[in-house]
PDB file of N, CA and C in Angstrom:
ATOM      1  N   UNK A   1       0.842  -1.170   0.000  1.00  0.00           N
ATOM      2  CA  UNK A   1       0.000   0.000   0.000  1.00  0.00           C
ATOM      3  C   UNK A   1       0.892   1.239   0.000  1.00  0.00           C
ATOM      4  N   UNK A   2       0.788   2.567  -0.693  1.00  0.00           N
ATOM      5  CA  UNK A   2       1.219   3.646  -1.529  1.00  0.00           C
ATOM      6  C   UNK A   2       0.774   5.018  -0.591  1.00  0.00           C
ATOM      7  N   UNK A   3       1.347   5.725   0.215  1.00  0.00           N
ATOM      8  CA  UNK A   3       0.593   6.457   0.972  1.00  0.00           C
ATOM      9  C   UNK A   3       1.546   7.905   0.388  1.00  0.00           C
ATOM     10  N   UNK A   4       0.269   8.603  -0.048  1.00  0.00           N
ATOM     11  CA  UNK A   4       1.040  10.091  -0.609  1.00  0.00           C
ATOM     12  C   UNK A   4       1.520  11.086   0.153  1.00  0.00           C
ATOM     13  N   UNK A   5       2.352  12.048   0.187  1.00  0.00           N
ATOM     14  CA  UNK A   5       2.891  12.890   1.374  1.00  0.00           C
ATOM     15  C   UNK A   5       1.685  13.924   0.821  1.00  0.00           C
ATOM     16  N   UNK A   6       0.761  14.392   2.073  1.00  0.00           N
ATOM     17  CA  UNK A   6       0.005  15.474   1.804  1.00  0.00           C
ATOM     18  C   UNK A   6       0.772  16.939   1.500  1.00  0.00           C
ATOM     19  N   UNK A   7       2.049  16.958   2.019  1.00  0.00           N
ATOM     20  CA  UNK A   7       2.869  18.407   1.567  1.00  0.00           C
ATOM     21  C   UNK A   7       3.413  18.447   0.729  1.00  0.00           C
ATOM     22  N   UNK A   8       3.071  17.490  -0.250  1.00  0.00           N
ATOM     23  CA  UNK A   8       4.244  17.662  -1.570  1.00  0.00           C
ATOM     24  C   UNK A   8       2.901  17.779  -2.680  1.00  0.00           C
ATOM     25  N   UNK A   9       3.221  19.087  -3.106  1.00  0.00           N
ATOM     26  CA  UNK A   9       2.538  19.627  -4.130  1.00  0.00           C
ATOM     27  C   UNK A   9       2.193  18.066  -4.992  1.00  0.00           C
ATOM     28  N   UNK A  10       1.467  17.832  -6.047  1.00  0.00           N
ATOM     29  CA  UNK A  10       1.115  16.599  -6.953  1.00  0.00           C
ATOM     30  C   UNK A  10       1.230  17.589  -8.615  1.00  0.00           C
ATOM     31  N   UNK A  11       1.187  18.804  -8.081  1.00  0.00           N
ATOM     32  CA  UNK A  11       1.358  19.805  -9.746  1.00  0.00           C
ATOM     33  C   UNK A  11       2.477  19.977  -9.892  1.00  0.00           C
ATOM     34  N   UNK A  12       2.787  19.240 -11.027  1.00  0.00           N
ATOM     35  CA  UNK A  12       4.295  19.786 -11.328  1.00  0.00           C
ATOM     36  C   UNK A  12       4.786  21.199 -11.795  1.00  0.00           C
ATOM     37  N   UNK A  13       6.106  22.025 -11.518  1.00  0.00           N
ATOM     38  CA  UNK A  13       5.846  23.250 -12.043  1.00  0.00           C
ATOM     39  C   UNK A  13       6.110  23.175 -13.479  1.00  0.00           C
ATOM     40  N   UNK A  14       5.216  24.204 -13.961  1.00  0.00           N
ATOM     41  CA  UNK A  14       5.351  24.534 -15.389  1.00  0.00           C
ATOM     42  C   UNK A  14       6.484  25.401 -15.669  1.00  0.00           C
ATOM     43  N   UNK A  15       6.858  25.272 -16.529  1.00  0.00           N
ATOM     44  CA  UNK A  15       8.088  26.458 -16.976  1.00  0.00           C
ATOM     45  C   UNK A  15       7.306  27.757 -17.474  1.00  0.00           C
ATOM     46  N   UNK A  16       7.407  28.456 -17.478  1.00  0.00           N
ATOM     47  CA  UNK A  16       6.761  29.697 -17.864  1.00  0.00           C
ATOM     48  C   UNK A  16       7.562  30.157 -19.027  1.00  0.00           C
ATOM     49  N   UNK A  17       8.077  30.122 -19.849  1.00  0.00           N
ATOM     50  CA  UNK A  17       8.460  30.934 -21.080  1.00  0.00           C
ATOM     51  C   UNK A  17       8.101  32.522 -21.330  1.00  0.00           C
ATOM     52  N   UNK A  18       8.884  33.281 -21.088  1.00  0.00           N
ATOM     53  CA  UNK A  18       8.374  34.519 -21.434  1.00  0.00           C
ATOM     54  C   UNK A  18       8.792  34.426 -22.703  1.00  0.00           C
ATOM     55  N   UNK A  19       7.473  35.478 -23.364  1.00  0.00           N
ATOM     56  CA  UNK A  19       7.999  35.374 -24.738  1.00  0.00           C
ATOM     57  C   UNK A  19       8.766  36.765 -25.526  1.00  0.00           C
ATOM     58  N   UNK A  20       8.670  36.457 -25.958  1.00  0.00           N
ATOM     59  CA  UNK A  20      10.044  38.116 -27.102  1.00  0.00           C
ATOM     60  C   UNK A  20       9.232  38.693 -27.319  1.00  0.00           C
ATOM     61  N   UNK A  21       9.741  40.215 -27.685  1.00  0.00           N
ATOM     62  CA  UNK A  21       9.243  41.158 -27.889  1.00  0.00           C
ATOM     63  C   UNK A  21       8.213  40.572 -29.327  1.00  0.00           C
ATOM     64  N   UNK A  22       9.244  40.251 -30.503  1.00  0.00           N
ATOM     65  CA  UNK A  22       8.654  39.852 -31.781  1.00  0.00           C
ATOM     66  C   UNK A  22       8.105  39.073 -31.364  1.00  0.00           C
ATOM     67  N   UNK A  23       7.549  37.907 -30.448  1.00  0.00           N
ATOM     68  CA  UNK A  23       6.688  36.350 -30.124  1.00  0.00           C
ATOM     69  C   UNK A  23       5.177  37.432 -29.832  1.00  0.00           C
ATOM     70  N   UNK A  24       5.165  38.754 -28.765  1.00  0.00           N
ATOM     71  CA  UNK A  24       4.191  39.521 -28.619  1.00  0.00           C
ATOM     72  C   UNK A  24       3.407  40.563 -29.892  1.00  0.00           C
ATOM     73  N   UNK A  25       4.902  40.828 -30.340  1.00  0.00           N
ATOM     74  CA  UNK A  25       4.346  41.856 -31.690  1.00  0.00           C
ATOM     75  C   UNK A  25       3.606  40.799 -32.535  1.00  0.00           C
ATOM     76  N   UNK A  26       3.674  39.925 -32.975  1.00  0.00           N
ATOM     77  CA  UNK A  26       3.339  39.278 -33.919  1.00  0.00           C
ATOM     78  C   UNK A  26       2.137  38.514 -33.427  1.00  0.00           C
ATOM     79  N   UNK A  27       1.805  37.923 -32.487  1.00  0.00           N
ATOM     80  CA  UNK A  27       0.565  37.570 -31.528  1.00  0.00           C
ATOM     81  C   UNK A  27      -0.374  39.052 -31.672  1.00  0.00           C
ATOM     82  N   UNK A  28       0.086  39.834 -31.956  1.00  0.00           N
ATOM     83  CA  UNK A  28      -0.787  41.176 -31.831  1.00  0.00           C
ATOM     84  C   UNK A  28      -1.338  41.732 -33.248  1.00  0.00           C
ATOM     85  N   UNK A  29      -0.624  41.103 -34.119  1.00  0.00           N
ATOM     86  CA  UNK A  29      -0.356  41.367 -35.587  1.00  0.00           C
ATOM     87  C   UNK A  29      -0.070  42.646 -35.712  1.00  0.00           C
ATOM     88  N   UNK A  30       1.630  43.155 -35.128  1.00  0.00           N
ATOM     89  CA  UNK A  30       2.006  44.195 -35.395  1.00  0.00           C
ATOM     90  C   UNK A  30       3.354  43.930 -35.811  1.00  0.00           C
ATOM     91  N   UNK A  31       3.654  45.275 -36.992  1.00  0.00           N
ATOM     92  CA  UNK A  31       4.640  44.872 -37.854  1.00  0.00           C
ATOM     93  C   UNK A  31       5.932  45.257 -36.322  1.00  0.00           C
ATOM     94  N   UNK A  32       6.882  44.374 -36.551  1.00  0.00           N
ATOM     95  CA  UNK A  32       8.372  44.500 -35.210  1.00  0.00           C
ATOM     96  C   UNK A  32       9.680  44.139 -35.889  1.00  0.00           C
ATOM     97  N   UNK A  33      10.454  44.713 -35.792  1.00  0.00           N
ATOM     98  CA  UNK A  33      12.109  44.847 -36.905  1.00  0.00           C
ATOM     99  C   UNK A  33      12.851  44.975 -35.455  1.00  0.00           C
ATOM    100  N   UNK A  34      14.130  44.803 -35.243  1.00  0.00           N
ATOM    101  CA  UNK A  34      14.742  44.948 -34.703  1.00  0.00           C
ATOM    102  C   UNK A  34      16.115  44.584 -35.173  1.00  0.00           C
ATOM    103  N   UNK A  35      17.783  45.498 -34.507  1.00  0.00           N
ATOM    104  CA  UNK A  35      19.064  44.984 -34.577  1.00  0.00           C
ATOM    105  C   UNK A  35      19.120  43.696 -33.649  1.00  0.00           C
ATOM    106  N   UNK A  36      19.737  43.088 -34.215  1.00  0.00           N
ATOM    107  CA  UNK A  36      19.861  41.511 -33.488  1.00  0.00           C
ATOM    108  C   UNK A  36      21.542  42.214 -32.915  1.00  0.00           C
ATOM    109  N   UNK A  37      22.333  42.279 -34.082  1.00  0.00           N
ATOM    110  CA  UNK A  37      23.629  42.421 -33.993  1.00  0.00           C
ATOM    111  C   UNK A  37      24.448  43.693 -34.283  1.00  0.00           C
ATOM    112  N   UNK A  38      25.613  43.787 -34.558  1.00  0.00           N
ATOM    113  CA  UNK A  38      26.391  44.782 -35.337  1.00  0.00           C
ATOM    114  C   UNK A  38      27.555  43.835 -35.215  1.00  0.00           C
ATOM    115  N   UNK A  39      28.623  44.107 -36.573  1.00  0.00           N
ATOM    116  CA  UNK A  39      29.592  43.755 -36.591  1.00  0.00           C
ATOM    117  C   UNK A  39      30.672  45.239 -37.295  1.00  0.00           C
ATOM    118  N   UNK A  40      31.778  45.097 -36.390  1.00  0.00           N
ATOM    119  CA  UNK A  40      32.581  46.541 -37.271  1.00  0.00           C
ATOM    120  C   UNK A  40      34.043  45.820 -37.871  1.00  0.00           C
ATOM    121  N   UNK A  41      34.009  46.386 -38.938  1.00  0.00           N
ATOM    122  CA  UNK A  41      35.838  45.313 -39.358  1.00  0.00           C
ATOM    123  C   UNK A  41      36.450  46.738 -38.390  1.00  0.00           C
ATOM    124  N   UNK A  42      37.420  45.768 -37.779  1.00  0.00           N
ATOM    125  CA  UNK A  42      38.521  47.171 -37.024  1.00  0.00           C
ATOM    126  C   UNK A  42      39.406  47.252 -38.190  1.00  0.00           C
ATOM    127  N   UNK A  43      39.582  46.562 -39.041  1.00  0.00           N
ATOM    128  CA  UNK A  43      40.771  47.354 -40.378  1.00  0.00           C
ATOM    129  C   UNK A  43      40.558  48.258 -40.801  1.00  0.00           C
ATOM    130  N   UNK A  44      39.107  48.232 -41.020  1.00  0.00           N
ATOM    131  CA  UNK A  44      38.478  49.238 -41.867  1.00  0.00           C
ATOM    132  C   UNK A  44      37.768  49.751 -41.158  1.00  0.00           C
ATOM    133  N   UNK A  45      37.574  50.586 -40.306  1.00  0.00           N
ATOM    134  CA  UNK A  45      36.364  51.024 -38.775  1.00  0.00           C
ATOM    135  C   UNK A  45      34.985  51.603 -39.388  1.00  0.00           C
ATOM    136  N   UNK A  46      35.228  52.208 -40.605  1.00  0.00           N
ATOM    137  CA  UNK A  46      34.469  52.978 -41.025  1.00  0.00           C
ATOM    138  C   UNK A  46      33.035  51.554 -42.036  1.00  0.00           C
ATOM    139  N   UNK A  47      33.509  50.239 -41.830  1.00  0.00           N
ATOM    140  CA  UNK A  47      32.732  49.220 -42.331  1.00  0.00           C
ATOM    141  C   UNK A  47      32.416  48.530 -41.818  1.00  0.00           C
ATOM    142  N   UNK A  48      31.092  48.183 -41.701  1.00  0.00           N
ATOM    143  CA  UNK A  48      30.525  47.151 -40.896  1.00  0.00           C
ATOM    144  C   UNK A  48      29.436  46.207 -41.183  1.00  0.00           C
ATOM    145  N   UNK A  49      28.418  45.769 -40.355  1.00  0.00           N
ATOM    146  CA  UNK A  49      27.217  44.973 -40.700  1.00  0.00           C
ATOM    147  C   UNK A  49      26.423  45.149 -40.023  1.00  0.00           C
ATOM    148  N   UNK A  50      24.927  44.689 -40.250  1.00  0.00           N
ATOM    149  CA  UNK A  50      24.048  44.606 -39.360  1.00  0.00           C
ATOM    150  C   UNK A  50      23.442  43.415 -39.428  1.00  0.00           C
ATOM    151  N   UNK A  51      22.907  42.958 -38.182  1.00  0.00           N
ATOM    152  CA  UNK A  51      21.909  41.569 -38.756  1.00  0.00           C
ATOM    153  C   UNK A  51      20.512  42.428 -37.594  1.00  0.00           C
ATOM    154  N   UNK A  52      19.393  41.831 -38.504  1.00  0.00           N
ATOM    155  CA  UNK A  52      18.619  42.396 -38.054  1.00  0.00           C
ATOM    156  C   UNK A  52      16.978  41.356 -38.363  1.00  0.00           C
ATOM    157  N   UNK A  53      16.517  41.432 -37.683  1.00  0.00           N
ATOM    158  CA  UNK A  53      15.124  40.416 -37.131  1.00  0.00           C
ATOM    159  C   UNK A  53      14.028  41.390 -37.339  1.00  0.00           C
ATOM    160  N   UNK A  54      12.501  40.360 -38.022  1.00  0.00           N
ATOM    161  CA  UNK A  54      11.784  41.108 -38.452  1.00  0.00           C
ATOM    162  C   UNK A  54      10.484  40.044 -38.572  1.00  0.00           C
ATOM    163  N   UNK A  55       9.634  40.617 -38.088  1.00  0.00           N
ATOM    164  CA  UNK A  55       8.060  39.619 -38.749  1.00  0.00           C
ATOM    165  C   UNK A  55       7.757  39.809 -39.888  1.00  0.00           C
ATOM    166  N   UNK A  56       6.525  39.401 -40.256  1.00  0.00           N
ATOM    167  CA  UNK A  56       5.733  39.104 -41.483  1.00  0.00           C
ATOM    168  C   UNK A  56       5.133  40.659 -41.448  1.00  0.00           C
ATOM    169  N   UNK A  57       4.448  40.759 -40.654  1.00  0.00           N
ATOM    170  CA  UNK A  57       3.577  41.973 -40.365  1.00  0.00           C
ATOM    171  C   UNK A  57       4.507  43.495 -40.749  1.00  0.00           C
ATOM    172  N   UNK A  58       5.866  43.261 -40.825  1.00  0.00           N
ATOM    173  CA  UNK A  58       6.642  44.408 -40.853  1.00  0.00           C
ATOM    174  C   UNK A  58       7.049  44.081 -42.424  1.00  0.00           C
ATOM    175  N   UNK A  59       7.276  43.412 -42.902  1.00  0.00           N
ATOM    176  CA  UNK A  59       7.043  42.801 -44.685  1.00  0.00           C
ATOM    177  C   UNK A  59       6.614  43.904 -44.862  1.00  0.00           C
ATOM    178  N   UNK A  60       4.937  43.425 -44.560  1.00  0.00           N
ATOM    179  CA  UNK A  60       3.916  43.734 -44.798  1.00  0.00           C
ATOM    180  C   UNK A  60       3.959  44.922 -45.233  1.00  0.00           C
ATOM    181  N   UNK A  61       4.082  45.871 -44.117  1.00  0.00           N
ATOM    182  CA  UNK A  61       4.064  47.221 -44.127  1.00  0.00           C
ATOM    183  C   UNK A  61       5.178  47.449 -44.884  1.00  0.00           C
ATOM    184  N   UNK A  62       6.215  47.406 -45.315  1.00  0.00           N
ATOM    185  CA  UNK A  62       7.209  47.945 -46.253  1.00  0.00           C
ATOM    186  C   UNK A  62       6.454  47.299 -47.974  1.00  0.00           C
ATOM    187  N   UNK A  63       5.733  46.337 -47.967  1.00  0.00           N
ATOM    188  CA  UNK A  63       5.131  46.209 -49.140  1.00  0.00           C
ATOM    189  C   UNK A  63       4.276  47.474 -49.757  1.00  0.00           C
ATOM    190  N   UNK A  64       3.148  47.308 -48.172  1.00  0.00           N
ATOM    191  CA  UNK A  64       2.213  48.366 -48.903  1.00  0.00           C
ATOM    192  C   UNK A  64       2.706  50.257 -48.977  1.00  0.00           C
ATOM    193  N   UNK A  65       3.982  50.242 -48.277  1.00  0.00           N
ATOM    194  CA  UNK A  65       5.037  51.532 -48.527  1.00  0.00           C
ATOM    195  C   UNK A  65       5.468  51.359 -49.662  1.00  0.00           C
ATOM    196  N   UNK A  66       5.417  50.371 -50.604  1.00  0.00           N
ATOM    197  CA  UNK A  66       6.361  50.741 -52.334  1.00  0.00           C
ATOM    198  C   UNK A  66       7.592  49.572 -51.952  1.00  0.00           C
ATOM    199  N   UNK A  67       7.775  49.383 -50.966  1.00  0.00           N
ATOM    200  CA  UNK A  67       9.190  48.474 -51.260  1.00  0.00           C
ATOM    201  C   UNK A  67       9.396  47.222 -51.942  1.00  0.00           C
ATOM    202  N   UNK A  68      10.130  46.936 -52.576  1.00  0.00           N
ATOM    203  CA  UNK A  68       9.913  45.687 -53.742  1.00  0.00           C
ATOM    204  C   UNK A  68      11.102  44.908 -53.499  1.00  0.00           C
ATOM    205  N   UNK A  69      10.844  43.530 -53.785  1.00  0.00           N
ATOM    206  CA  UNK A  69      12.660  42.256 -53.508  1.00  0.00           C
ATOM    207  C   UNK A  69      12.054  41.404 -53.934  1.00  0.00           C
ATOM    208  N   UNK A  70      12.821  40.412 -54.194  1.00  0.00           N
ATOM    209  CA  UNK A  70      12.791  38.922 -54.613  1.00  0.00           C
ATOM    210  C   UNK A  70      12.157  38.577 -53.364  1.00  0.00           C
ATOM    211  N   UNK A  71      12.924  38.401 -52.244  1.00  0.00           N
ATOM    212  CA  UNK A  71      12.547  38.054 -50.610  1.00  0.00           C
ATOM    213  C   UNK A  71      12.290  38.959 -49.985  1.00  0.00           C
ATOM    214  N   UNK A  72      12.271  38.767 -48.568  1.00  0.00           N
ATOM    215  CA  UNK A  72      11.679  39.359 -47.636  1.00  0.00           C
ATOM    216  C   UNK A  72      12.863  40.054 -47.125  1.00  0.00           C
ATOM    217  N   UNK A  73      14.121  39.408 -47.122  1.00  0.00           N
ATOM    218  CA  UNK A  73      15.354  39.986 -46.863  1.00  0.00           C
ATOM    219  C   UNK A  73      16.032  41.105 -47.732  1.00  0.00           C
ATOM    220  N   UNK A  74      15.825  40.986 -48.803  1.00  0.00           N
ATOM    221  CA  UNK A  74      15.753  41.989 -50.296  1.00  0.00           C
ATOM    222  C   UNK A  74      14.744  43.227 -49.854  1.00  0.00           C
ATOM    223  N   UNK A  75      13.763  43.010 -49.074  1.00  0.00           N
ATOM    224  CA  UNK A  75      12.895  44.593 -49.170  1.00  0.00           C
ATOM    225  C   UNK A  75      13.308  44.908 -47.788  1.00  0.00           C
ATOM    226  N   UNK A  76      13.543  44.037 -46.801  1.00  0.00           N
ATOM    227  CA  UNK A  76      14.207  44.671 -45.308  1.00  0.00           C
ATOM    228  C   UNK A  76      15.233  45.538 -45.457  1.00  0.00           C
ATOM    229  N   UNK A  77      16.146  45.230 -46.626  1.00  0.00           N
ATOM    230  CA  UNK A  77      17.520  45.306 -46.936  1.00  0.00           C
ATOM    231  C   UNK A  77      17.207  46.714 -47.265  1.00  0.00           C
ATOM    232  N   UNK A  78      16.757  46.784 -48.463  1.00  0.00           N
ATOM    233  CA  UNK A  78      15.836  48.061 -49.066  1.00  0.00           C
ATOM    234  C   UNK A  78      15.574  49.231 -48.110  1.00  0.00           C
ATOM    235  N   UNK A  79      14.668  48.831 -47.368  1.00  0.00           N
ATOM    236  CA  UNK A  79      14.273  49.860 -46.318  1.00  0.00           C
ATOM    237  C   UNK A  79      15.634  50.258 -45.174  1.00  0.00           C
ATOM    238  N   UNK A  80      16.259  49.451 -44.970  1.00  0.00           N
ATOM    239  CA  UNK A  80      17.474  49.643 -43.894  1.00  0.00           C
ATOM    240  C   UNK A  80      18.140  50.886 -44.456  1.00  0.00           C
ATOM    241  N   UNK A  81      18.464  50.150 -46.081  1.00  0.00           N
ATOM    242  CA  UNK A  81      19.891  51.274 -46.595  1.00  0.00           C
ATOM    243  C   UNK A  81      18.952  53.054 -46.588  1.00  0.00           C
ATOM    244  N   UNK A  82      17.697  53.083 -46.798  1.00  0.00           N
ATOM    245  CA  UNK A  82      17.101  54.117 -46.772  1.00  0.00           C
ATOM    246  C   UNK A  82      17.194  54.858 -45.617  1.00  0.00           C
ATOM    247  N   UNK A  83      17.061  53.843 -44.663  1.00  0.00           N
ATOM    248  CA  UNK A  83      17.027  54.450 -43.265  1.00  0.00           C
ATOM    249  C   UNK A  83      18.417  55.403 -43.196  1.00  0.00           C
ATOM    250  N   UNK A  84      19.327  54.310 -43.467  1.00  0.00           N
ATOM    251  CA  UNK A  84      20.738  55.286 -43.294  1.00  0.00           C
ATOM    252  C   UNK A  84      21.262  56.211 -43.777  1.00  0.00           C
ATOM    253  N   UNK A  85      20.378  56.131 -45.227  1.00  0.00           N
ATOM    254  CA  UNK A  85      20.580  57.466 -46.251  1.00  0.00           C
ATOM    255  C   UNK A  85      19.858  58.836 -45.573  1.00  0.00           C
ATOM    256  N   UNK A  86      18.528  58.225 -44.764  1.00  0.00           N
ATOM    257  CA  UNK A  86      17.995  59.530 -44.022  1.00  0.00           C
ATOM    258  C   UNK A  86      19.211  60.187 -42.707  1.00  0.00           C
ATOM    259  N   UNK A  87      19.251  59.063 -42.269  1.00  0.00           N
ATOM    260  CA  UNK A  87      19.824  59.980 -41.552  1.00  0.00           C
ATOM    261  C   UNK A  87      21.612  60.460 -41.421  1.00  0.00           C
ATOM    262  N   UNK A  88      22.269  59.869 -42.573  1.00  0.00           N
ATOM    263  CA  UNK A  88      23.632  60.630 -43.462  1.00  0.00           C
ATOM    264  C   UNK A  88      22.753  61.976 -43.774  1.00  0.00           C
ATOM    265  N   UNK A  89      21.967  62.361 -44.486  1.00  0.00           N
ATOM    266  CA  UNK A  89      21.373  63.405 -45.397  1.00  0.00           C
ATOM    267  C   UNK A  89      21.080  64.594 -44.081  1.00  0.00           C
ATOM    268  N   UNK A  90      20.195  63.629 -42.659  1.00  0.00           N
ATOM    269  CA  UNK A  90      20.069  64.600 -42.097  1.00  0.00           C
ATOM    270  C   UNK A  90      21.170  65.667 -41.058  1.00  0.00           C
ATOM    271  N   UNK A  91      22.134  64.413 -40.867  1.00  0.00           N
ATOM    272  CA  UNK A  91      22.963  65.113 -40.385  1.00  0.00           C
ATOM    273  C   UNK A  91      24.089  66.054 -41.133  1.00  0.00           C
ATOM    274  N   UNK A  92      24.331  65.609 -42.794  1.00  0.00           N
ATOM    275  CA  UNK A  92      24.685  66.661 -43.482  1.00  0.00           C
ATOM    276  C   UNK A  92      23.556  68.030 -43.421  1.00  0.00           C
ATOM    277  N   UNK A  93      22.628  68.360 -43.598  1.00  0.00           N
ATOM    278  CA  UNK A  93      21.678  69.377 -43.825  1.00  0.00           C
ATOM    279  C   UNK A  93      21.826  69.993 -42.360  1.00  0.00           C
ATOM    280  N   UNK A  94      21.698  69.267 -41.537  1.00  0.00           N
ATOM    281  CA  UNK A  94      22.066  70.209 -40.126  1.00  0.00           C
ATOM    282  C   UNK A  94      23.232  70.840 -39.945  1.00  0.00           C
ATOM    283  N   UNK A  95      24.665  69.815 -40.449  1.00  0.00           N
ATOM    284  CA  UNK A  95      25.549  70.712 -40.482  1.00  0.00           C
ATOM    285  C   UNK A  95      25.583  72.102 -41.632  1.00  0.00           C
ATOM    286  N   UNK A  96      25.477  71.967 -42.386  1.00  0.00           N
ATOM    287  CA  UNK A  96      24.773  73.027 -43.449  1.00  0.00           C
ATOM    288  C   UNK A  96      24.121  73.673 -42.889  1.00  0.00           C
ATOM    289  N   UNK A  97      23.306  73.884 -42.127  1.00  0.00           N
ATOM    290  CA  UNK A  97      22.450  74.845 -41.596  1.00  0.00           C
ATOM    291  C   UNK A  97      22.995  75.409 -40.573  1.00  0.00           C
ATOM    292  N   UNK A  98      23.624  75.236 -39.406  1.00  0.00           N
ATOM    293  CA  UNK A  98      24.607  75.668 -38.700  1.00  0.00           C
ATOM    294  C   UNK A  98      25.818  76.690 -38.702  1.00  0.00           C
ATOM    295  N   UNK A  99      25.217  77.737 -38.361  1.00  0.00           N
ATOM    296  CA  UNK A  99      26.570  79.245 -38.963  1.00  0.00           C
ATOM    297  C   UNK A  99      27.441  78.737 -38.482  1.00  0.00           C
ATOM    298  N   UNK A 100      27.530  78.795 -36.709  1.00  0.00           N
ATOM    299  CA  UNK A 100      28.706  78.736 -36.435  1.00  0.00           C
ATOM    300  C   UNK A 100      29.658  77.778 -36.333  1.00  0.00           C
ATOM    301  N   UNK A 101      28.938  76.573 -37.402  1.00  0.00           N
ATOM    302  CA  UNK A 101      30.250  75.303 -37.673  1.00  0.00           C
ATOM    303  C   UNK A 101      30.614  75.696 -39.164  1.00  0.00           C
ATOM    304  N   UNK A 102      30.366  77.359 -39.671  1.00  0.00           N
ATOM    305  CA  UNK A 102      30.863  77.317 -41.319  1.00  0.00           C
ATOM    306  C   UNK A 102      31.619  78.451 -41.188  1.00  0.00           C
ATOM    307  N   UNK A 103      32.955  78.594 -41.813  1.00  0.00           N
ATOM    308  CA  UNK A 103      33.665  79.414 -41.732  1.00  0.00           C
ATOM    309  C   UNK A 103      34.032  79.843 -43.196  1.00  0.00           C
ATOM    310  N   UNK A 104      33.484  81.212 -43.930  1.00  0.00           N
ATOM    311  CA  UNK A 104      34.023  81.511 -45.387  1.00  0.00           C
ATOM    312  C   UNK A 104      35.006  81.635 -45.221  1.00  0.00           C
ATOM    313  N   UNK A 105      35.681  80.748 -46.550  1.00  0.00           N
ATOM    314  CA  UNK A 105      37.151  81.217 -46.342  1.00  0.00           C
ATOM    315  C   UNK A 105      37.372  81.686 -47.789  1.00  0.00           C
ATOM    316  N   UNK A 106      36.851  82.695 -48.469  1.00  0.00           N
ATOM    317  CA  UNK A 106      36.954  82.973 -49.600  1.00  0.00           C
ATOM    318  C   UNK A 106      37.115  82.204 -50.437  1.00  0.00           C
ATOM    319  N   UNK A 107      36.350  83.629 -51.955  1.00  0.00           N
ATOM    320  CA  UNK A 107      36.690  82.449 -53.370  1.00  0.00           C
ATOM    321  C   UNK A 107      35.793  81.490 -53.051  1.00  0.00           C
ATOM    322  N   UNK A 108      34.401  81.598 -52.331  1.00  0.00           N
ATOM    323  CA  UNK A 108      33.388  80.355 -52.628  1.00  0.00           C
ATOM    324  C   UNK A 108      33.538  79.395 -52.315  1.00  0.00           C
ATOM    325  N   UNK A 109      34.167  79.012 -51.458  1.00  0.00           N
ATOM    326  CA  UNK A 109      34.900  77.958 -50.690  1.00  0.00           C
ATOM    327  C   UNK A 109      34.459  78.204 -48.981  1.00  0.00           C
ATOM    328  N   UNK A 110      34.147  77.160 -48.589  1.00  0.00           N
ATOM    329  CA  UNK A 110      33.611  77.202 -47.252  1.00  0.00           C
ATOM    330  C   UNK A 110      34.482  76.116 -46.411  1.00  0.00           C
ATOM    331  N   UNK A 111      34.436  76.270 -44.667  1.00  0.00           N
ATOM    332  CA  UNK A 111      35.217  75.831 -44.191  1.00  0.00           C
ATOM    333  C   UNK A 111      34.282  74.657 -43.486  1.00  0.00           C
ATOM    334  N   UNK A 112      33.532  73.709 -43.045  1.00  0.00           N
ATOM    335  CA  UNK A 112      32.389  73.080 -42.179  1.00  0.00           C
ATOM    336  C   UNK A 112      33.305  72.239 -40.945  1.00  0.00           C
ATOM    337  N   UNK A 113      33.171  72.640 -39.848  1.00  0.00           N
ATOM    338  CA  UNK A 113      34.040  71.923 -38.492  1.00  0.00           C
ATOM    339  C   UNK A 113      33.201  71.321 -37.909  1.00  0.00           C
TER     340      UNK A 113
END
């Protein structure tokens, strides 16, 4: 005869899994991109990589924005390099706009620090 200890729980615990940001965005059906990584060559400092994570739902939305690829990685890709072109462009135009980082130095020639 088998006699059970009344203080020992009989429920085993469950693991609880929290889930990712993208496991929630996408349960929600909202488009979610994120940097996973960066990589920089130190030879070259000025070159690097990105790896970067993305749902369906964020496709999505770069589809119905105009973006076009073979894959899904082809229009992520697309939208990334844009991103960086905005903001190269914006931080040139700010420096441009900024007197006191421009110094004429005659003859149409400008100095930008």
């Amino acid at each position: 005869m088998k006699f059970s200890n009344p203080f020992k729980s009989r429920k085993k615990k469950q693991e609880v899994k929290k889930k990712s940001a993208k496991e929630l965005a996408t349960e929600r059906k909202e488009p979610w991109v994120s940097i996973l990584d960066m990589d920089i060559n130190y030879e070259d400092i000025a070159s690097g990589s990105f790896e970067l994570d993305w749902n369906d739902y964020f496709v999505t939305r770069l589809l119905k924005a105009g973006y076009k690829g073979k894959t899904d990685a082809d229009i992520v890709d697309q939208w990334f390099q844009q991103v960086c072109r905005n903001v190269a462009l914006e931080t040139y135009e700010q420096e441009m706009a900024d007197p006191e980082r421009r110094k004429d130095l005659g003859d149409g020639k400008v100095e930008i620090s």
